[in-house]
C-alpha atoms as a PDB file:
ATOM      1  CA  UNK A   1      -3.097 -16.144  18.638  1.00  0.00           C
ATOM      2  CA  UNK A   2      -6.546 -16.760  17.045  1.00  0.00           C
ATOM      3  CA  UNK A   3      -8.156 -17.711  13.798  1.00  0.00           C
ATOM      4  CA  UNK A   4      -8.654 -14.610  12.054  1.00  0.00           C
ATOM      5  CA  UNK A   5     -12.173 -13.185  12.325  1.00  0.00           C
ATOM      6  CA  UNK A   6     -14.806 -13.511   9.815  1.00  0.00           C
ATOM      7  CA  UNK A   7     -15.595 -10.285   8.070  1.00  0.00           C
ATOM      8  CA  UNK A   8     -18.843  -8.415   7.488  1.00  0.00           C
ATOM      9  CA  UNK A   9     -19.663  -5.561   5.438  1.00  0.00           C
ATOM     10  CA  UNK A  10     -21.037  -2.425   7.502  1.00  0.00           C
ATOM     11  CA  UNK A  11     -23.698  -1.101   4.998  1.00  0.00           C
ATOM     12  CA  UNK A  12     -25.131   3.343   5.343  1.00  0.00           C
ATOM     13  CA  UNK A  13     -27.730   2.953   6.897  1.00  0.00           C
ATOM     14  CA  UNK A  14     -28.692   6.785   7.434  1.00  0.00           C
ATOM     15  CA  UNK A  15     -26.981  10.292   6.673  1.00  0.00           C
ATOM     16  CA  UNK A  16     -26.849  13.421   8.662  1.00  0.00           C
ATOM     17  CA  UNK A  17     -28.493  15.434   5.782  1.00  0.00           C
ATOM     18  CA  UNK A  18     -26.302  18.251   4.536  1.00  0.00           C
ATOM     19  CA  UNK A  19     -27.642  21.629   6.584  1.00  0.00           C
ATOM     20  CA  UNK A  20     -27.256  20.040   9.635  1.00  0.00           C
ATOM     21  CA  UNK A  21     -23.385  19.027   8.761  1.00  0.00           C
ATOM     22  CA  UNK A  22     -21.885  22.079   7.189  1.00  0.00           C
ATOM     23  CA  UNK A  23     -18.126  22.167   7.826  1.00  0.00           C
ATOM     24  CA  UNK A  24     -16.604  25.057  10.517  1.00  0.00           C
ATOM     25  CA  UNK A  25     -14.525  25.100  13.631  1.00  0.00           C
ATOM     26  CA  UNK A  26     -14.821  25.136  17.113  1.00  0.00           C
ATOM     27  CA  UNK A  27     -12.999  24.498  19.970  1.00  0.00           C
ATOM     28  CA  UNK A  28     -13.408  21.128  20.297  1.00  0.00           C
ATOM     29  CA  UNK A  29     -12.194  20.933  16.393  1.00  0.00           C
ATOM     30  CA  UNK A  30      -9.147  23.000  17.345  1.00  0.00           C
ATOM     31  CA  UNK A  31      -8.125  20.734  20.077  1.00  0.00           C
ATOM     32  CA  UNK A  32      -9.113  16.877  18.669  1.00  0.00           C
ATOM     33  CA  UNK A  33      -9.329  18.028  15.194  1.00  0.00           C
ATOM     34  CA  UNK A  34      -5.783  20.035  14.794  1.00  0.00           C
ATOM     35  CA  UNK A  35      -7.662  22.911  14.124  1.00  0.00           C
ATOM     36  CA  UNK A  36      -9.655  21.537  10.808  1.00  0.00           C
ATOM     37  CA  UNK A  37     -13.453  22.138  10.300  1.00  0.00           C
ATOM     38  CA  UNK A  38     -15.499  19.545  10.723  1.00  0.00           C
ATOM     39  CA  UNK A  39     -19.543  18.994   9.782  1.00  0.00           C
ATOM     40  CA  UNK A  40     -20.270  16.856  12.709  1.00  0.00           C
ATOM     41  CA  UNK A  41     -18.414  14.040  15.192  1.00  0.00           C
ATOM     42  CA  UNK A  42     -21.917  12.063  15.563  1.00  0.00           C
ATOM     43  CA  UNK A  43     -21.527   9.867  19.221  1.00  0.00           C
ATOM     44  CA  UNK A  44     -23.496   8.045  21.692  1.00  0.00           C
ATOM     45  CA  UNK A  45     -26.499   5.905  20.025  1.00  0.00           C
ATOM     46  CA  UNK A  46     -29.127   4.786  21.995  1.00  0.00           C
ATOM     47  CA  UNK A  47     -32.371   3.864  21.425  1.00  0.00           C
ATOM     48  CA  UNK A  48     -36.041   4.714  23.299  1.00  0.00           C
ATOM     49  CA  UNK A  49     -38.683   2.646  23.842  1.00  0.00           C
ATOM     50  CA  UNK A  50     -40.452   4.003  20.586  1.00  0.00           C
ATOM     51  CA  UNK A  51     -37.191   2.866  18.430  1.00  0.00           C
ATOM     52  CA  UNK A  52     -35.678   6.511  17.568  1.00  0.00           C
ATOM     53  CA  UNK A  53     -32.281   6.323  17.479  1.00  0.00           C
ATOM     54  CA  UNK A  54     -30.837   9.453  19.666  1.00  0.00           C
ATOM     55  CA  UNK A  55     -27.277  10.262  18.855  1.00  0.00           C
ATOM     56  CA  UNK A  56     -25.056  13.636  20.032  1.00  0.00           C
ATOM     57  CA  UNK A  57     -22.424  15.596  17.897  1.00  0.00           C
ATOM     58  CA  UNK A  58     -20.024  16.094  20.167  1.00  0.00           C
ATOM     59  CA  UNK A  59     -18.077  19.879  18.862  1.00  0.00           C
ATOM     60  CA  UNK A  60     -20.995  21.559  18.525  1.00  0.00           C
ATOM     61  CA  UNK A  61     -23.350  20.761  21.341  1.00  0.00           C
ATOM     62  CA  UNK A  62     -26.272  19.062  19.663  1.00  0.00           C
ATOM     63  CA  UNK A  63     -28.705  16.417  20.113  1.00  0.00           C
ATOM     64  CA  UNK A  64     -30.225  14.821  17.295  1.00  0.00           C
ATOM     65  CA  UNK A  65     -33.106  11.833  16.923  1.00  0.00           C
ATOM     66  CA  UNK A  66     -32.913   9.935  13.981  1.00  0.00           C
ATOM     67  CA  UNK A  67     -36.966   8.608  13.825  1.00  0.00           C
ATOM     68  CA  UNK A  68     -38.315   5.493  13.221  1.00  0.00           C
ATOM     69  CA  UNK A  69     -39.496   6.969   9.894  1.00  0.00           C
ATOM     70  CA  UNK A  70     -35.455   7.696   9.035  1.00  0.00           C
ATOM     71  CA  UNK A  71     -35.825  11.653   9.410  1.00  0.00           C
ATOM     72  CA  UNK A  72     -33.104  13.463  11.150  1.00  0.00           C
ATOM     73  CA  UNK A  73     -33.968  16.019  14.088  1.00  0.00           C
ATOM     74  CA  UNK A  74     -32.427  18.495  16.313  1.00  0.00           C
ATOM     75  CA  UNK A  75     -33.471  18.194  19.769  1.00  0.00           C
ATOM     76  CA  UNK A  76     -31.326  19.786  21.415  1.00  0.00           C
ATOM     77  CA  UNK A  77     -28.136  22.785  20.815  1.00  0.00           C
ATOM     78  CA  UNK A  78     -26.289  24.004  24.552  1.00  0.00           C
ATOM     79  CA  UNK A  79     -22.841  25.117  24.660  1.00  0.00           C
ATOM     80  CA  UNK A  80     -20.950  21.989  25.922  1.00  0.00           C
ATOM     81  CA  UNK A  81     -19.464  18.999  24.631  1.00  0.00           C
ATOM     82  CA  UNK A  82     -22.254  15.733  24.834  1.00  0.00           C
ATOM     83  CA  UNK A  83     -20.338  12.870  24.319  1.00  0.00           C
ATOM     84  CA  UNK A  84     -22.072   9.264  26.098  1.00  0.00           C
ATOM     85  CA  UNK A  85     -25.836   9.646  25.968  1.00  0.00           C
ATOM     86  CA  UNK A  86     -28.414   6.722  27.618  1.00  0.00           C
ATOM     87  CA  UNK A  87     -32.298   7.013  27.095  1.00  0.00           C
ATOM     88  CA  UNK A  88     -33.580   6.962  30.986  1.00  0.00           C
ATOM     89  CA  UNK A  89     -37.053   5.138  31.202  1.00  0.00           C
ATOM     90  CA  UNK A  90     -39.263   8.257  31.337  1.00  0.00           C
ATOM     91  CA  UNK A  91     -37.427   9.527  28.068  1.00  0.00           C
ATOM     92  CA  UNK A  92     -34.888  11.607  29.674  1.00  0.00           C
ATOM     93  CA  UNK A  93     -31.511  11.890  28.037  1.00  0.00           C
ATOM     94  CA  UNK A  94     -28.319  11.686  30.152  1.00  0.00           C
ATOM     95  CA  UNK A  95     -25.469  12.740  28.379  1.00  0.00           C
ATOM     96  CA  UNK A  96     -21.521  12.667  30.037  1.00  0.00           C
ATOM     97  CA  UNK A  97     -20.525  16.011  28.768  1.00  0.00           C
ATOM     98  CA  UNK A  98     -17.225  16.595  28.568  1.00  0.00           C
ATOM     99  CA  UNK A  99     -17.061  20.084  29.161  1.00  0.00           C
ATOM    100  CA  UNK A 100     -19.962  20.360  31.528  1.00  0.00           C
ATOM    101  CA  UNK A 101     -20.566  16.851  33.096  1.00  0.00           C
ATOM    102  CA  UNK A 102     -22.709  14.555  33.871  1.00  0.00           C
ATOM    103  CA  UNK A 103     -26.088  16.536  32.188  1.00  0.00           C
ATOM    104  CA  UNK A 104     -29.792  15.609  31.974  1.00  0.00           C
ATOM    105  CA  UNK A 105     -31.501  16.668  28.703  1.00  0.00           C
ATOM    106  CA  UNK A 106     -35.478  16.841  28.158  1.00  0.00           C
ATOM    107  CA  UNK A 107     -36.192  16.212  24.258  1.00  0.00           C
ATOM    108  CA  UNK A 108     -39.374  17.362  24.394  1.00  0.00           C
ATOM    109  CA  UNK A 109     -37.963  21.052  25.331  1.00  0.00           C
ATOM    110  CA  UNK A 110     -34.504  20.446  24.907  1.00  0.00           C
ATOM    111  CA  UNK A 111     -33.122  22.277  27.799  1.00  0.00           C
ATOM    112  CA  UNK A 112     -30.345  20.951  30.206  1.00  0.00           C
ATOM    113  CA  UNK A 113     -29.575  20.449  33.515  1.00  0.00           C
ATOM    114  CA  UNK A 114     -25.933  19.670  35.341  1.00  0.00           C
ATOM    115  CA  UNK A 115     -26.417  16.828  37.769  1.00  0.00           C
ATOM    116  CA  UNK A 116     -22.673  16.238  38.344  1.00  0.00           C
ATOM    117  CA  UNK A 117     -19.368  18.549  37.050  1.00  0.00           C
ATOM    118  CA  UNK A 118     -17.123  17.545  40.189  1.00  0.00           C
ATOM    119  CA  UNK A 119     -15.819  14.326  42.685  1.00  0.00           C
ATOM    120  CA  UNK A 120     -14.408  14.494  45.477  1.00  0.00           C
ATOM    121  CA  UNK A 121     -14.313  18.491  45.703  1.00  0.00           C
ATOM    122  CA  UNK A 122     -12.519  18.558  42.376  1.00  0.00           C
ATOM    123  CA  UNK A 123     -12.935  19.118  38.865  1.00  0.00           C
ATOM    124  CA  UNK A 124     -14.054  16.487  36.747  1.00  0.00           C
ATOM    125  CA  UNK A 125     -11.333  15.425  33.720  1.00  0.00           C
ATOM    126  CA  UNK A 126     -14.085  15.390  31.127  1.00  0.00           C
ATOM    127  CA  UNK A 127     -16.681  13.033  31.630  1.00  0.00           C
ATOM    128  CA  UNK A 128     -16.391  10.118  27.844  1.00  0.00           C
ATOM    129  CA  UNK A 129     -19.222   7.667  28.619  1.00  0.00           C
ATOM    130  CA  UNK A 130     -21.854   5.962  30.781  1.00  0.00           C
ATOM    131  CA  UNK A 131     -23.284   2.799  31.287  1.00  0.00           C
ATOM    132  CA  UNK A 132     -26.414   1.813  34.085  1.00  0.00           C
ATOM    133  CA  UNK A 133     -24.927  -1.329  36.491  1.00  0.00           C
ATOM    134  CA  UNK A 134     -26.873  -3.946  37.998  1.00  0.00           C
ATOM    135  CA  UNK A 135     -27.175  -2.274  41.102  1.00  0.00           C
ATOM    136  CA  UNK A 136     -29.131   1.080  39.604  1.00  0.00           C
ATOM    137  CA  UNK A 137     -25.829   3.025  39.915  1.00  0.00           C
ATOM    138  CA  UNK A 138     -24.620   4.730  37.051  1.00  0.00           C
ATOM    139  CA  UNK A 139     -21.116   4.586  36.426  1.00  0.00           C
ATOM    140  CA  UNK A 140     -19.428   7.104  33.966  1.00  0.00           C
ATOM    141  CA  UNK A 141     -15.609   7.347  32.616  1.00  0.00           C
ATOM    142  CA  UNK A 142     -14.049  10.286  33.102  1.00  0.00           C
ATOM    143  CA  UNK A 143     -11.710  10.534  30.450  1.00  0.00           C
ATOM    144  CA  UNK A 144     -10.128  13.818  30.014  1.00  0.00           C
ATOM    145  CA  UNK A 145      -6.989  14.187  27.652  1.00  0.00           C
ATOM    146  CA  UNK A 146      -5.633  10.888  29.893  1.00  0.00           C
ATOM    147  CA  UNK A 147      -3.575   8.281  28.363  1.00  0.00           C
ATOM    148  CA  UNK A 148      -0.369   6.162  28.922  1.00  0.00           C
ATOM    149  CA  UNK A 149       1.538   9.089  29.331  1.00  0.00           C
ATOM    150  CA  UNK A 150      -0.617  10.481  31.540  1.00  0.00           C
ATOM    151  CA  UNK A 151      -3.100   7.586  33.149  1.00  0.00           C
ATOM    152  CA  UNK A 152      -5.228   9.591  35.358  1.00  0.00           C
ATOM    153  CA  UNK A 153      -8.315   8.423  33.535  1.00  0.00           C
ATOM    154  CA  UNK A 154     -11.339   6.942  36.366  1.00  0.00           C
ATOM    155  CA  UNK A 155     -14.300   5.118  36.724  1.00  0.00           C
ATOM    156  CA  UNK A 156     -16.966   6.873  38.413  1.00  0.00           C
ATOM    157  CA  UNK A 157     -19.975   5.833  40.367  1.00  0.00           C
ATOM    158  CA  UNK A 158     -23.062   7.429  41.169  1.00  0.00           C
ATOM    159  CA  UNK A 159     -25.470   5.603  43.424  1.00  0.00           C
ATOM    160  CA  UNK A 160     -28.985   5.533  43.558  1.00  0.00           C
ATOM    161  CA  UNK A 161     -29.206   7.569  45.827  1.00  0.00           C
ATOM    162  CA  UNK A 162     -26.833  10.120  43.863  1.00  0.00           C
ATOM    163  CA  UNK A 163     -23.862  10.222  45.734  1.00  0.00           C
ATOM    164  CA  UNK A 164     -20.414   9.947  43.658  1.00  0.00           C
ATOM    165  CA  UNK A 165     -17.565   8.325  44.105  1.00  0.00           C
ATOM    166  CA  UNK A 166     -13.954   6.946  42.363  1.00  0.00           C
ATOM    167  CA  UNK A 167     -15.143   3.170  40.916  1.00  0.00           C
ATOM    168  CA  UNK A 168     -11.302   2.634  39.662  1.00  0.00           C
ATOM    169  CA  UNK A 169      -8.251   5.259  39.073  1.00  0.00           C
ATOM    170  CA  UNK A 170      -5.155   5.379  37.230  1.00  0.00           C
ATOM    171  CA  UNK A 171      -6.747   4.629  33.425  1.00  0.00           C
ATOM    172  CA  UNK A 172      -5.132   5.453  30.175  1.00  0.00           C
ATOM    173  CA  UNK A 173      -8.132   7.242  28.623  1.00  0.00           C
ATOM    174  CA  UNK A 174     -11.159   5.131  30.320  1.00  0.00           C
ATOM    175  CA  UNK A 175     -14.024   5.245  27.340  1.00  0.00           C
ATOM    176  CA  UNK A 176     -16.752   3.272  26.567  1.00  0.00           C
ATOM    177  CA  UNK A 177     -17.963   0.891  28.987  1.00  0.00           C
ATOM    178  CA  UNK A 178     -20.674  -1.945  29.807  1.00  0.00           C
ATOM    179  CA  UNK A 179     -21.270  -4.563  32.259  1.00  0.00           C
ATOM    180  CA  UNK A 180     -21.207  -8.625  31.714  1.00  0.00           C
ATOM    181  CA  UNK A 181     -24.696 -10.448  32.671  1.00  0.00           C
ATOM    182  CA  UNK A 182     -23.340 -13.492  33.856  1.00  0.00           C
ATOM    183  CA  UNK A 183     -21.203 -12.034  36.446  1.00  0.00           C
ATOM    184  CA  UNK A 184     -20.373  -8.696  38.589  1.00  0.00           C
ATOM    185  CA  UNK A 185     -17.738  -7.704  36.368  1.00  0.00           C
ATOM    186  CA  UNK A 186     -17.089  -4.257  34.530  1.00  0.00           C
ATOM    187  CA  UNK A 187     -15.615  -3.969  30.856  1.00  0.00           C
ATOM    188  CA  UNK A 188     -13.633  -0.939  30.537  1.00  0.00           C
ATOM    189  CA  UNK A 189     -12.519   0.330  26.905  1.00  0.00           C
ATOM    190  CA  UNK A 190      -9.081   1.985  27.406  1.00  0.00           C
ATOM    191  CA  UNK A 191      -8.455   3.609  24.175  1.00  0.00           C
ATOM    192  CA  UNK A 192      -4.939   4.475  24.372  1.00  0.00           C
ATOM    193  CA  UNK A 193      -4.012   1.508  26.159  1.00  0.00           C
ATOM    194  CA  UNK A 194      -5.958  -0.470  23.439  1.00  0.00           C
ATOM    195  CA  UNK A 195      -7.305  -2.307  25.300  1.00  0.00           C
ATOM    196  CA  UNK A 196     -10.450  -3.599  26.917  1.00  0.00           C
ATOM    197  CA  UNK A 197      -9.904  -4.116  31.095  1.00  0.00           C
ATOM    198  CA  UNK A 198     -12.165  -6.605  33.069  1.00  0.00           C
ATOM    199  CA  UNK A 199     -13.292  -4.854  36.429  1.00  0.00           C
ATOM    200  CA  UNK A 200     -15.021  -7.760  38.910  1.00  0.00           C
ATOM    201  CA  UNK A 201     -16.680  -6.254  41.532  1.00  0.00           C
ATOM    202  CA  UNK A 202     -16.748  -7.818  45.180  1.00  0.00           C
ATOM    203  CA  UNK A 203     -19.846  -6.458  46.977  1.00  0.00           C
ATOM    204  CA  UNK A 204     -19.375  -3.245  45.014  1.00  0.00           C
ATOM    205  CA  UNK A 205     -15.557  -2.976  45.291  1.00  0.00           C
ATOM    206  CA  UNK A 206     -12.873  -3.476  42.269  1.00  0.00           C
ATOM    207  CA  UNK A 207     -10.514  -6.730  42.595  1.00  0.00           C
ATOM    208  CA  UNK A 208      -8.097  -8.407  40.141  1.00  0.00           C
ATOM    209  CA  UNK A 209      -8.640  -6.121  37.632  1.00  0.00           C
ATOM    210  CA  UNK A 210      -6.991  -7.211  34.456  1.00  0.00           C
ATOM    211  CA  UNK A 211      -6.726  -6.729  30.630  1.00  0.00           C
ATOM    212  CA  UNK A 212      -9.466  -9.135  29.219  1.00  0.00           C
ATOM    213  CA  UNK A 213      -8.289  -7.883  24.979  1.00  0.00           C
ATOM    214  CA  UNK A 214      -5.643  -6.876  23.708  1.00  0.00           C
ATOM    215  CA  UNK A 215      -6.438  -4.754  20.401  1.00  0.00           C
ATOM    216  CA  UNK A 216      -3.773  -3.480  18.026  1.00  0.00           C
ATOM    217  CA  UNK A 217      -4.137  -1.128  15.583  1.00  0.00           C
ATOM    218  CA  UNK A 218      -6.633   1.162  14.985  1.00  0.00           C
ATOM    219  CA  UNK A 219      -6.773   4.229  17.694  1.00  0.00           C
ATOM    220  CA  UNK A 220      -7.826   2.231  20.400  1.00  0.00           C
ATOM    221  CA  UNK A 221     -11.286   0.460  22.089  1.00  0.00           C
ATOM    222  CA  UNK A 222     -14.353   3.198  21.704  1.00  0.00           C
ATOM    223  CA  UNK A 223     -17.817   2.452  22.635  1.00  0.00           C
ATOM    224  CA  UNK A 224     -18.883  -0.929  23.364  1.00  0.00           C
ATOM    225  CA  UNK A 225     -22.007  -3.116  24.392  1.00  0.00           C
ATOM    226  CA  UNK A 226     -23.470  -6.644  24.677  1.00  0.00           C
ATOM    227  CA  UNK A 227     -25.114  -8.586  21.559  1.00  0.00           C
ATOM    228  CA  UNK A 228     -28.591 -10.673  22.961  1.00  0.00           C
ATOM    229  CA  UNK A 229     -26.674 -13.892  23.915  1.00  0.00           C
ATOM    230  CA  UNK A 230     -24.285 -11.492  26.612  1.00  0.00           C
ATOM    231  CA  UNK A 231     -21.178 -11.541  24.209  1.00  0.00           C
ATOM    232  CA  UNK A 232     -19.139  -8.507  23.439  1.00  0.00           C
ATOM    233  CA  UNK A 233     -19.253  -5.641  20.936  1.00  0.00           C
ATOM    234  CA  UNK A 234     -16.326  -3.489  20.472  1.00  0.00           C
ATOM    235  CA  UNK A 235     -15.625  -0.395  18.264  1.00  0.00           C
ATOM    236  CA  UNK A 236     -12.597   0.381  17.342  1.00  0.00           C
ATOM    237  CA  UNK A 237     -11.840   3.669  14.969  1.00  0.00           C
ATOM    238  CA  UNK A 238     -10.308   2.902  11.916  1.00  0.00           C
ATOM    239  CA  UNK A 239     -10.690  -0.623  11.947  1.00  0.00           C
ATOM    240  CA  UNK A 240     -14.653  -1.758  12.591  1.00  0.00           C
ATOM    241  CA  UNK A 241     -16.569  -3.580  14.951  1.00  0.00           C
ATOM    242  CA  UNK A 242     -14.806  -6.197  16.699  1.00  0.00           C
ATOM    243  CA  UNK A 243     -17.637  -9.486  17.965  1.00  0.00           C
ATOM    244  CA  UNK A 244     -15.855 -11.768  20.922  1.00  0.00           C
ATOM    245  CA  UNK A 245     -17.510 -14.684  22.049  1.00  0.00           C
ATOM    246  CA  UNK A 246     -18.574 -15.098  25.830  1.00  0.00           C
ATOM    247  CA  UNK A 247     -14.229 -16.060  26.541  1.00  0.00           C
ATOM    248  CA  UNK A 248     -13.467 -13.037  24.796  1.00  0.00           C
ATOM    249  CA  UNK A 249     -12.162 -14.967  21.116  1.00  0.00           C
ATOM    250  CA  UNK A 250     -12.994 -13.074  18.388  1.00  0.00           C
ATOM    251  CA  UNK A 251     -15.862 -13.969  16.514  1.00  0.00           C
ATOM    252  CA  UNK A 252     -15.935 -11.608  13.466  1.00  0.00           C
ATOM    253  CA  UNK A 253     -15.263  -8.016  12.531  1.00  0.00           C
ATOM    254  CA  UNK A 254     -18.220  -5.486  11.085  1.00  0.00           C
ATOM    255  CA  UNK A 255     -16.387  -3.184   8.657  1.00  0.00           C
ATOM    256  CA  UNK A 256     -16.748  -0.714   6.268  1.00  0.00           C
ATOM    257  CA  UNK A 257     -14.553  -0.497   3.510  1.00  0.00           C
ATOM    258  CA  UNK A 258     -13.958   3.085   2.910  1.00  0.00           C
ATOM    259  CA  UNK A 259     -12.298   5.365   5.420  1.00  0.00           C
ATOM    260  CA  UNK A 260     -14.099   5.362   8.108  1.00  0.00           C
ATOM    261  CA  UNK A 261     -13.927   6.559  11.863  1.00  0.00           C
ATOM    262  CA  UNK A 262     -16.277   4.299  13.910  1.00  0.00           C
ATOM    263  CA  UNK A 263     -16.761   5.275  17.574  1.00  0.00           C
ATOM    264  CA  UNK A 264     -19.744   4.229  19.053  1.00  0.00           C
ATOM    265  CA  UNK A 265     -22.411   1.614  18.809  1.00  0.00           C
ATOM    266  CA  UNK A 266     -26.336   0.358  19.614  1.00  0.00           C
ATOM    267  CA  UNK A 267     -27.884  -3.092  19.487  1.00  0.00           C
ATOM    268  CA  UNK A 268     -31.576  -3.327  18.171  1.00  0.00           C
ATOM    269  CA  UNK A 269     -33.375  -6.570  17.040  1.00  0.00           C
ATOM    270  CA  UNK A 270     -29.830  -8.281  16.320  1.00  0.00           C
ATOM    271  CA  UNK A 271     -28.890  -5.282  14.493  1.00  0.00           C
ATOM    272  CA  UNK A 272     -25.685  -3.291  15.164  1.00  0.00           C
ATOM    273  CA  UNK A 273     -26.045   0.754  14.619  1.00  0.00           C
ATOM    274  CA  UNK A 274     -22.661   1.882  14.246  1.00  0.00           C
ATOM    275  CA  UNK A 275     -21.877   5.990  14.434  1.00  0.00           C
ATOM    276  CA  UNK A 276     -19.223   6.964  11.596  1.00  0.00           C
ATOM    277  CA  UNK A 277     -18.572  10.155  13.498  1.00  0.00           C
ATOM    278  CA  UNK A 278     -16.668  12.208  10.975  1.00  0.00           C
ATOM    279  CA  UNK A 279     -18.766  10.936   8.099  1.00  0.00           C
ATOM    280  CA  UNK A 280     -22.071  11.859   9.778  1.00  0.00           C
ATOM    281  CA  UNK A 281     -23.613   8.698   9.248  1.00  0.00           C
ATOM    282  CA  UNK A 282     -25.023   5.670  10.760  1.00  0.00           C
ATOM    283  CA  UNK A 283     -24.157   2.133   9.570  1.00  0.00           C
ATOM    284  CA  UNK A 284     -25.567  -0.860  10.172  1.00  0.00           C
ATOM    285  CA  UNK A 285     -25.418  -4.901   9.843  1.00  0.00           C
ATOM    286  CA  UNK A 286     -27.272  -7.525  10.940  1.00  0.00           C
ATOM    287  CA  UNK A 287     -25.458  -9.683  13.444  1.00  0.00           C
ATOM    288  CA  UNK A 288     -24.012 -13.020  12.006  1.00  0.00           C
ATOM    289  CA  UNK A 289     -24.839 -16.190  13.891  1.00  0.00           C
END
């Protein structure tokens, strides 16, 4: 339908070191992982204001900052499942947790707290990942083991004033998620659905929503966010990072050429930080004008 997208190399950029990635099981391995070991499933990048680069490893409960100075630390290890993870403004870490919810971490002691495991008097799915709206809510996918066969996946909202509620319902496996600056609308990764969904919101409510891209390939849309100029970033596993322009053309795909399974992403000084979750590594590129 379009040109084909220009191609960039995604280049290592750091490496969980090797005692902090020995392979072994755990539930989470026996479930997404069809029982293998695994060293790590790195998630989540964000940044704080001091430029260390938080990420979580999602089947084994930990929380680790990659510094400015490139060393690798564990600042936090709690039985759950941290998947989404946003730097508050004090420092805070708040992870969506599949297993326990939506959880505050402190890195300077690394203990936990649950702020949210339930909506309307119900169990939560499994909470995927978070993104902070215009308004100050927070609004969180709650995934679960959703997808076209069973699209139960939802949008969740939690206003400032922390009550919760349903944003959106009936998603094939709602993940990673970020809002446009131009106008009040929602982008929704739905990874099984490969797809991306546009969400406008009318004084807080959904309308129209629609499928803004149409992926193939690849497992499906992962984490996403917004280059300096508004436009969309997209990860999709097995295939790269996918750059639309501001009418949702592609622009060009990041890549790496190896096998790879990229999930997540973080923007930085026009520089994409890309998780490689089984590979335990972060990879980067500069954006392309």
């Amino acid at each position: 339908m379009y040109p084909a997208a220009k191609t960039h190399p995604l280049v290592t950029h750091a490496q969980l070191p090797a005692h902090f990635a020995k392979p072994r099981r755990s539930l989470w391995c026996d479930i997404n992982l069809a029982g293998h070991e695994a060293g790590c499933f790195l998630e989540g990048p964000d940044f704080d204001a001091a430029g260390n680069l938080y990420v979580v490893d999602i089947p084994f409960g930990r929380i680790f900052r990659l510094t400015v100075g490139g060393a690798w630390e564990l600042v936090a290890e709690y039985d759950g499942w941290p998947n989404g993870l946003k730097v508050e403004k004090d420092g805070r870490l708040l992870v969506t947790d599949f297993k326990l919810g939506l959880v505050r971490i402190d890195p300077a002691s690394g203990k936990h707290d649950v702020l949210l495991n339930e909506i309307e008097g119900q169990p939560l799915l499994g909470l995927n990942d978070l993104t902070w709206g215009p308004d100050g809510s927070l609004y969180c996918t709650d995934q679960g083991q959703t997808g076209l066969h069973d699209p139960r996946g939802r949008v969740l909202r939690i206003a400032p004033d922390d009550s919760a509620s349903v944003l959106i319902r009936g998603c094939p496996s709602p993940n990673g998620l970020v809002f446009d600056k131009r106008k009040p609308w929602l982008y929704v990764a739905m990874t099984r659905g490969n797809a991306v969904w546009r969400v406008p919101l009318y004084d807080g409510d959904p309308v129209k929503v629609g499928i803004a891209i149409q992926l193939s390939g690849g497992i499906g849309p992962d984490g996403m966010a917004l280059d300096a100029a508004g436009r969309l970033l997209v990860a999709h596993p097995q295939i790269g990072v996918w750059h639309f322009d501001t009418r949702n053309r592609p622009l060009a795909l990041y890549e790496v050429p190896e096998e790879n399974f990229i999930t997540n992403l973080a923007v930085r000084d026009d520089v994409l930080f890309v998780t490689d979750s089984v590979a335990g590594r972060i990879v980067t590129a500069k954006l392309a004008d």
